[in-house]
PDB file of N, CA and C in Angstrom:
ATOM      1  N   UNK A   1     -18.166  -7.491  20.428  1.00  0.00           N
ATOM      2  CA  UNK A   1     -17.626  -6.214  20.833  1.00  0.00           C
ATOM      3  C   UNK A   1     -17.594  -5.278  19.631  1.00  0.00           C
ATOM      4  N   UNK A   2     -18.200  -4.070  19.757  1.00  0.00           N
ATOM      5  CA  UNK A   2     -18.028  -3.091  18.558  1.00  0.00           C
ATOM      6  C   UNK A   2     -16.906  -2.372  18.756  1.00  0.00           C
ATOM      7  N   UNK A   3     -16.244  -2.216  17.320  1.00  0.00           N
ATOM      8  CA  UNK A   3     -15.122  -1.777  17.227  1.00  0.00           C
ATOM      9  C   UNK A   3     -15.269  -0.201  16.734  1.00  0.00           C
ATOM     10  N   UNK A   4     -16.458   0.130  16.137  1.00  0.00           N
ATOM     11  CA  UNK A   4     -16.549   1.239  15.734  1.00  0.00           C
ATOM     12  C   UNK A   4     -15.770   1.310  14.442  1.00  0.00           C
ATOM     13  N   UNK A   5     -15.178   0.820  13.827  1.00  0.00           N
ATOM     14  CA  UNK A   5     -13.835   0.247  12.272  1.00  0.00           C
ATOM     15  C   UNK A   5     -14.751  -0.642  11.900  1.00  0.00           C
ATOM     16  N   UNK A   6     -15.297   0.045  10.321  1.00  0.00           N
ATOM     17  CA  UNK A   6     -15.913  -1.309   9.753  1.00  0.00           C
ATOM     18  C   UNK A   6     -14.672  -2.191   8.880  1.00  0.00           C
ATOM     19  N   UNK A   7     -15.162  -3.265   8.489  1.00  0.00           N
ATOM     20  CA  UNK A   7     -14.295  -4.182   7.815  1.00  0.00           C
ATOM     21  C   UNK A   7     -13.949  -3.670   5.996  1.00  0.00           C
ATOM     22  N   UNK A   8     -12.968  -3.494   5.297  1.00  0.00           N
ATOM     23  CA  UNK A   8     -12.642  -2.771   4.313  1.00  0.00           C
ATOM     24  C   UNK A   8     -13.133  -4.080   3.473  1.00  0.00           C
ATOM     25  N   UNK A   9     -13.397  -4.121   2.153  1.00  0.00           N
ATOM     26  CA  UNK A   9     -13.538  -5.539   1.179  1.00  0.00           C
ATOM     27  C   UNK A   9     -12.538  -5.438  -0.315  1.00  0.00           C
ATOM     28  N   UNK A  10     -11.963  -6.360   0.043  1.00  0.00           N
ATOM     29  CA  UNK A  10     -10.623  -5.725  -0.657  1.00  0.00           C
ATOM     30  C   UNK A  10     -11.233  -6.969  -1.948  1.00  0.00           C
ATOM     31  N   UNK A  11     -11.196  -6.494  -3.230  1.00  0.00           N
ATOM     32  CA  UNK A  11     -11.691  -7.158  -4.346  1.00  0.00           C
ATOM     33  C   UNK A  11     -10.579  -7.657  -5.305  1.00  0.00           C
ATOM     34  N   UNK A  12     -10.842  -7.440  -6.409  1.00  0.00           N
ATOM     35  CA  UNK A  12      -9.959  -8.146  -7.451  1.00  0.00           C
ATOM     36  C   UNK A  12      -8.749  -7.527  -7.268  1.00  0.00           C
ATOM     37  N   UNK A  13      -7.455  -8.259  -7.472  1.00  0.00           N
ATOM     38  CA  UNK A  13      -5.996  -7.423  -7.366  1.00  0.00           C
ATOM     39  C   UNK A  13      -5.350  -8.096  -8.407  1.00  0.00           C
ATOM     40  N   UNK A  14      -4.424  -7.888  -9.115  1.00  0.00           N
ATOM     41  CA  UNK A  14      -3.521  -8.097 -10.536  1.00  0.00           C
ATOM     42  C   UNK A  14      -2.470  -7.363 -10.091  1.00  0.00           C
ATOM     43  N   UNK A  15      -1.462  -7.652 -10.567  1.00  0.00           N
ATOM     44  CA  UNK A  15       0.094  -7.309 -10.950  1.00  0.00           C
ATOM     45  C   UNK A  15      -0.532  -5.587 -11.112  1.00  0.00           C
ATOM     46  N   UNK A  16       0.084  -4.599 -10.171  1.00  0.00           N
ATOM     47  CA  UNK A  16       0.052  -2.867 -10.611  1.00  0.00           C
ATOM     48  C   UNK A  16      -1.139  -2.643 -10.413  1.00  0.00           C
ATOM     49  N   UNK A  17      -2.309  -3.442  -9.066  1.00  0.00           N
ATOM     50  CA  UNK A  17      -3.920  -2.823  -9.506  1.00  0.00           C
ATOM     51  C   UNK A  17      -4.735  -3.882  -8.555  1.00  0.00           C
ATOM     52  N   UNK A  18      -5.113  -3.142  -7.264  1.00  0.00           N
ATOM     53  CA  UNK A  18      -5.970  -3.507  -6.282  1.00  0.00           C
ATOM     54  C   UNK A  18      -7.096  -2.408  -5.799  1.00  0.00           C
ATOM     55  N   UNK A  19      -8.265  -3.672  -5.995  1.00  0.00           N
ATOM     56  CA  UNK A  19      -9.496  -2.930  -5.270  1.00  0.00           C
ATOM     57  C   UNK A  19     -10.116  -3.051  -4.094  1.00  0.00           C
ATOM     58  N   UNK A  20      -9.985  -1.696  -3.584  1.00  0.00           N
ATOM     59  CA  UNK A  20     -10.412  -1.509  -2.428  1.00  0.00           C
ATOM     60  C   UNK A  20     -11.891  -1.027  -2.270  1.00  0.00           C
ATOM     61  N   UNK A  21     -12.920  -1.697  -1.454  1.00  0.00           N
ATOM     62  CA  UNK A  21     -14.060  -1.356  -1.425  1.00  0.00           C
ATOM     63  C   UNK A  21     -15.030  -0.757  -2.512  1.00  0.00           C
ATOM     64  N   UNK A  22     -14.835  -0.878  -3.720  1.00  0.00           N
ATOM     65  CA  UNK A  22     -15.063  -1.130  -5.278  1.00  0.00           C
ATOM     66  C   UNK A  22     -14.260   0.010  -5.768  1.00  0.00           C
ATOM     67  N   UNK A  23     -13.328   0.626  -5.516  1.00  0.00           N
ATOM     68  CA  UNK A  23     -12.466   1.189  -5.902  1.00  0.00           C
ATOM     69  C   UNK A  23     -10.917   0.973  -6.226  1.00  0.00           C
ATOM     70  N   UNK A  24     -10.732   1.379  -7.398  1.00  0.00           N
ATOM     71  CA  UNK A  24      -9.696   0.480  -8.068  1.00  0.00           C
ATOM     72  C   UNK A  24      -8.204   1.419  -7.955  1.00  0.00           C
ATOM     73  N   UNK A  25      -6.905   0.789  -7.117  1.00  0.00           N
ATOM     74  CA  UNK A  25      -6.159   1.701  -7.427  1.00  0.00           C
ATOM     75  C   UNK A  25      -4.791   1.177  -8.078  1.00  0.00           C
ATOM     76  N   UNK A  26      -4.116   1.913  -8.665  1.00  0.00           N
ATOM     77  CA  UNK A  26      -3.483   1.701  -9.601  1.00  0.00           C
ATOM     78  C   UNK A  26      -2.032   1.857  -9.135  1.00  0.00           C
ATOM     79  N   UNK A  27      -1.796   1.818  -7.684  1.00  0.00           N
ATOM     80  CA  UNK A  27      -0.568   2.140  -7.412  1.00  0.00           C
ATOM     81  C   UNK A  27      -0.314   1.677  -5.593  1.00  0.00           C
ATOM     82  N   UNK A  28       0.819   1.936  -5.415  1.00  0.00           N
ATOM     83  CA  UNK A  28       0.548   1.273  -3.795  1.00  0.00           C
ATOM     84  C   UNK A  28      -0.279   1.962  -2.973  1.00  0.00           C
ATOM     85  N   UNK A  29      -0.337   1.469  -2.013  1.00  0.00           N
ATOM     86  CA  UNK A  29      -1.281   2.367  -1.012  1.00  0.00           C
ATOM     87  C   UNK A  29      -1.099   1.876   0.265  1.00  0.00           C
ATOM     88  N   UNK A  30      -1.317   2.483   1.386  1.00  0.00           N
ATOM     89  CA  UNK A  30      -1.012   2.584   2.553  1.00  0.00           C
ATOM     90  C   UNK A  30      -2.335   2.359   3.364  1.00  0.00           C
ATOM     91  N   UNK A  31      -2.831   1.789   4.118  1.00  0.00           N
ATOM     92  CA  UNK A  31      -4.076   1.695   4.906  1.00  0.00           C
ATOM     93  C   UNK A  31      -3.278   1.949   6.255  1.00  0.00           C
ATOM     94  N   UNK A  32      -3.931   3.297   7.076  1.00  0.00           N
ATOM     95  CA  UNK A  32      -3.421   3.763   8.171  1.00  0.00           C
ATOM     96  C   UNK A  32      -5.177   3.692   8.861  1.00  0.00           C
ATOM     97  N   UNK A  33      -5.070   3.146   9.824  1.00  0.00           N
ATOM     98  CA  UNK A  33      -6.299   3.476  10.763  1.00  0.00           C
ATOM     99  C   UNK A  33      -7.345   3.594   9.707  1.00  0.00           C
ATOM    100  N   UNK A  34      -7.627   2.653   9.014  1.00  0.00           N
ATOM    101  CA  UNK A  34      -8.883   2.329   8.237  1.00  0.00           C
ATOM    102  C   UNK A  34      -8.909   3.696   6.999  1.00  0.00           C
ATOM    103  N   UNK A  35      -7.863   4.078   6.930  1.00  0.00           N
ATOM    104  CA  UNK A  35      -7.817   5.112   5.791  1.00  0.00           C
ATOM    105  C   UNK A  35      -6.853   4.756   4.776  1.00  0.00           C
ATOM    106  N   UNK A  36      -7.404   5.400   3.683  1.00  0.00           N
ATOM    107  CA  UNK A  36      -6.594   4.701   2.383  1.00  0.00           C
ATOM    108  C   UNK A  36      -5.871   5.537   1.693  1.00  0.00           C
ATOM    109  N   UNK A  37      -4.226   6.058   1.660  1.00  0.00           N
ATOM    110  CA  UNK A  37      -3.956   6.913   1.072  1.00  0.00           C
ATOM    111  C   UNK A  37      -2.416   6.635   0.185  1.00  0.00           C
ATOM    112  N   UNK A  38      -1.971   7.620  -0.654  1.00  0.00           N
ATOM    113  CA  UNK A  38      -0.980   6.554  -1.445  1.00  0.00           C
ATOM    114  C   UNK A  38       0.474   6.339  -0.850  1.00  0.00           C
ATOM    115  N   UNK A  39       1.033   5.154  -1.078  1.00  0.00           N
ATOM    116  CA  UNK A  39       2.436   5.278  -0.221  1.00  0.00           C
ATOM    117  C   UNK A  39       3.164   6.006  -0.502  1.00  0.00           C
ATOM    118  N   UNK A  40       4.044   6.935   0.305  1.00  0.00           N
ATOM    119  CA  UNK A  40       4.818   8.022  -0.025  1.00  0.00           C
ATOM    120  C   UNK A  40       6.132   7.138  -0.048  1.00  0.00           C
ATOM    121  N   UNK A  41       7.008   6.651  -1.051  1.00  0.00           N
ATOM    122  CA  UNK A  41       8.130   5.824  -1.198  1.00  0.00           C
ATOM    123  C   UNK A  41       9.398   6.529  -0.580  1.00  0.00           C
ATOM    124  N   UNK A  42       9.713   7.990  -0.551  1.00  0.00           N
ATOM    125  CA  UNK A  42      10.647   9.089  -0.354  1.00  0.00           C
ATOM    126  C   UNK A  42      11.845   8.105   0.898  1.00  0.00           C
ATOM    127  N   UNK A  43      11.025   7.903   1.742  1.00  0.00           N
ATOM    128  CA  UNK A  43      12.205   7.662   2.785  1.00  0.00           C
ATOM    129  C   UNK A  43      12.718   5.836   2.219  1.00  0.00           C
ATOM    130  N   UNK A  44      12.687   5.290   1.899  1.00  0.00           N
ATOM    131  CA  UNK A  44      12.936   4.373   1.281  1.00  0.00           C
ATOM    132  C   UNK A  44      13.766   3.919  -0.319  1.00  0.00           C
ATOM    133  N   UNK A  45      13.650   4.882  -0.434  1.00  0.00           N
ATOM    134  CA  UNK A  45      14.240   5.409  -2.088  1.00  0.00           C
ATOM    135  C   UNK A  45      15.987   4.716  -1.995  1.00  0.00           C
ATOM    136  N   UNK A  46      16.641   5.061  -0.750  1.00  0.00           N
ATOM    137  CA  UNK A  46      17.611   4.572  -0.461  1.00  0.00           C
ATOM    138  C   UNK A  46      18.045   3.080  -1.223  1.00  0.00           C
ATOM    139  N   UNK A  47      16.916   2.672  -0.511  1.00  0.00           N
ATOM    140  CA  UNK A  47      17.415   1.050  -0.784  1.00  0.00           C
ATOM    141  C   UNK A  47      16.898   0.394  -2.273  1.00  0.00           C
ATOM    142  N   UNK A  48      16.567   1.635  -3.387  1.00  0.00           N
ATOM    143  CA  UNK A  48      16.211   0.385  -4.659  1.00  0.00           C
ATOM    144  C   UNK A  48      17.044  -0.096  -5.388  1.00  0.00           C
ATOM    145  N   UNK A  49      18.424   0.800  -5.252  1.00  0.00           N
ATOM    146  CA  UNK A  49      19.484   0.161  -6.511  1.00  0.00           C
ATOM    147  C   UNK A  49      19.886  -1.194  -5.782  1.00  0.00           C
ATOM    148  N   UNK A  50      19.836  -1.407  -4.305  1.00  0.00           N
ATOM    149  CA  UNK A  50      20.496  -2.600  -3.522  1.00  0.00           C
ATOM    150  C   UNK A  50      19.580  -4.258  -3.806  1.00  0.00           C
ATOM    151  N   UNK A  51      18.317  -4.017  -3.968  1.00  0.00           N
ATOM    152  CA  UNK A  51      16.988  -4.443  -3.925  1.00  0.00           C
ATOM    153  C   UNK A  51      16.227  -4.405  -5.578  1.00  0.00           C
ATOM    154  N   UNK A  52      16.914  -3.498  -6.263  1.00  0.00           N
ATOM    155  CA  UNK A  52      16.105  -3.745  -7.423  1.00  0.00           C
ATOM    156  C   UNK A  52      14.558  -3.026  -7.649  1.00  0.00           C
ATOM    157  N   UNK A  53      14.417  -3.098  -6.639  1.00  0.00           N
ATOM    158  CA  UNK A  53      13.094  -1.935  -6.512  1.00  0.00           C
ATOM    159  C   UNK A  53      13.201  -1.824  -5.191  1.00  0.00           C
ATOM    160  N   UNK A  54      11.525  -0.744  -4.915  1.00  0.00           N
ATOM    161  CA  UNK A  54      11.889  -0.080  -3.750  1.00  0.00           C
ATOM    162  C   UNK A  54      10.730  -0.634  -2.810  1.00  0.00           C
ATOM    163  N   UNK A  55      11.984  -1.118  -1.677  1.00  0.00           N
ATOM    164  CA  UNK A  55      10.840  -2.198  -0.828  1.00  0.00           C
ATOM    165  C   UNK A  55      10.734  -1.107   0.722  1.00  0.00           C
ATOM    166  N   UNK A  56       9.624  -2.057   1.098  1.00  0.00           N
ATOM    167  CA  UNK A  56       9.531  -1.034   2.790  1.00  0.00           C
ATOM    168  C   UNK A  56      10.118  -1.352   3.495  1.00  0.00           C
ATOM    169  N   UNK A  57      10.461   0.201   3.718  1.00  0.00           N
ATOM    170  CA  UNK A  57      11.607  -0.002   5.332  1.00  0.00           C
ATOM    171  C   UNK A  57      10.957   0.665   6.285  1.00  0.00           C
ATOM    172  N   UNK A  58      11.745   0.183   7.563  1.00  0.00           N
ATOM    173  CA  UNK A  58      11.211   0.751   8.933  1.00  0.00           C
ATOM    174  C   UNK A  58      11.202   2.490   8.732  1.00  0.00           C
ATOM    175  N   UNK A  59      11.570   3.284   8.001  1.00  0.00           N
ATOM    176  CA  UNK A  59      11.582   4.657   7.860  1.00  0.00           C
ATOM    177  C   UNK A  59      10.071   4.931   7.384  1.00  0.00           C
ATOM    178  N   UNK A  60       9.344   3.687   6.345  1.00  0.00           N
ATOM    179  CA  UNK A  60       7.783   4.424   6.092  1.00  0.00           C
ATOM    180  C   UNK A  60       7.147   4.388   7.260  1.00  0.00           C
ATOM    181  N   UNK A  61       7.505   3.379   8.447  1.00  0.00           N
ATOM    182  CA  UNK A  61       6.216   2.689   9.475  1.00  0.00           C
ATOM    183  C   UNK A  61       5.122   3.327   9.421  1.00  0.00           C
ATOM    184  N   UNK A  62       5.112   1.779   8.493  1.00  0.00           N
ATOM    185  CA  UNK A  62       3.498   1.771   7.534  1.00  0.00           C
ATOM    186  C   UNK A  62       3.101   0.211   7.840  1.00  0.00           C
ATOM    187  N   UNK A  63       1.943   0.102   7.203  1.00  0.00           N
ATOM    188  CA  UNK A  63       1.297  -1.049   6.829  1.00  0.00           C
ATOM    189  C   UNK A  63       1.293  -0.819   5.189  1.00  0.00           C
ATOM    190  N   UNK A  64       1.901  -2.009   4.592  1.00  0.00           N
ATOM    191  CA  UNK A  64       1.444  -1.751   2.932  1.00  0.00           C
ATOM    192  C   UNK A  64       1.166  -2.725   2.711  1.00  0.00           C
ATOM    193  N   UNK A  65       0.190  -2.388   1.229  1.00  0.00           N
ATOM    194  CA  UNK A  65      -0.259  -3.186   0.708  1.00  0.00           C
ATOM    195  C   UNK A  65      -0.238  -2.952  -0.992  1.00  0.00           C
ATOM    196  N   UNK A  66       1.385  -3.652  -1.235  1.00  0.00           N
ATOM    197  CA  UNK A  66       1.710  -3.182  -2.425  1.00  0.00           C
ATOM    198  C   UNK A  66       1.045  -4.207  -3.755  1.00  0.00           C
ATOM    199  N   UNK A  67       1.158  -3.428  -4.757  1.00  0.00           N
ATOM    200  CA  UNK A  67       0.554  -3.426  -5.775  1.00  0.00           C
ATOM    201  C   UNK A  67       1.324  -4.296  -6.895  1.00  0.00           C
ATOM    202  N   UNK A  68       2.591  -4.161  -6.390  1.00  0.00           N
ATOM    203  CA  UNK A  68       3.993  -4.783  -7.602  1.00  0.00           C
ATOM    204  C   UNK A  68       4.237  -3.731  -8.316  1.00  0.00           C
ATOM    205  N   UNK A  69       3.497  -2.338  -8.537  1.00  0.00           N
ATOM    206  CA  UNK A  69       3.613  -1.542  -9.787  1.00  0.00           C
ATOM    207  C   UNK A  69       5.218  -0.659  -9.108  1.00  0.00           C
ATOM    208  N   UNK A  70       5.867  -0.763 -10.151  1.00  0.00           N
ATOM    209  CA  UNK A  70       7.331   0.287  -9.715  1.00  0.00           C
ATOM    210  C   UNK A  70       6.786   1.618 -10.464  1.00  0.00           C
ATOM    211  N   UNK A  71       7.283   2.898  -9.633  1.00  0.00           N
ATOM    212  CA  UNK A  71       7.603   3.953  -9.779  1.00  0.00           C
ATOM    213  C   UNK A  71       8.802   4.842 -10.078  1.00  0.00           C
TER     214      UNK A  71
END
């Protein structure tokens, strides 16, 4: 069945640094409907002093694919 969505190839990743389709990014990022753009942390900000850093909450509803790098 064609999906018309090709498959993304997600490459080398390290602590603060994943590559996406030979592109390297240096910070979190968000994959929405096969698009790659950076996570906006804002509505979540709430919870880092509780947590220590700032993890996802139901306020991004997102898909992430974090990096470890803090902001």
């Amino acid at each position: 069945m064609e999906t018309g969505i090709s498959a993304m190839d997600f490459g080398k990743f390290h602590f603060g640094r994943i590559e996406i389709d030979g592109v390297t990014y240096e910070r979190d990022v968000v994959i929405d409907r096969g698009r790659i753009r950076k996570r906006k942390k804002k509505p979540s900000k709430r919870f880092r002093e509780e947590f220590g850093h700032t993890p996802v909450s139901v306020e991004e509803e997102i898909l992430e694919v974090p990096t470890g790098r803090r902001t």
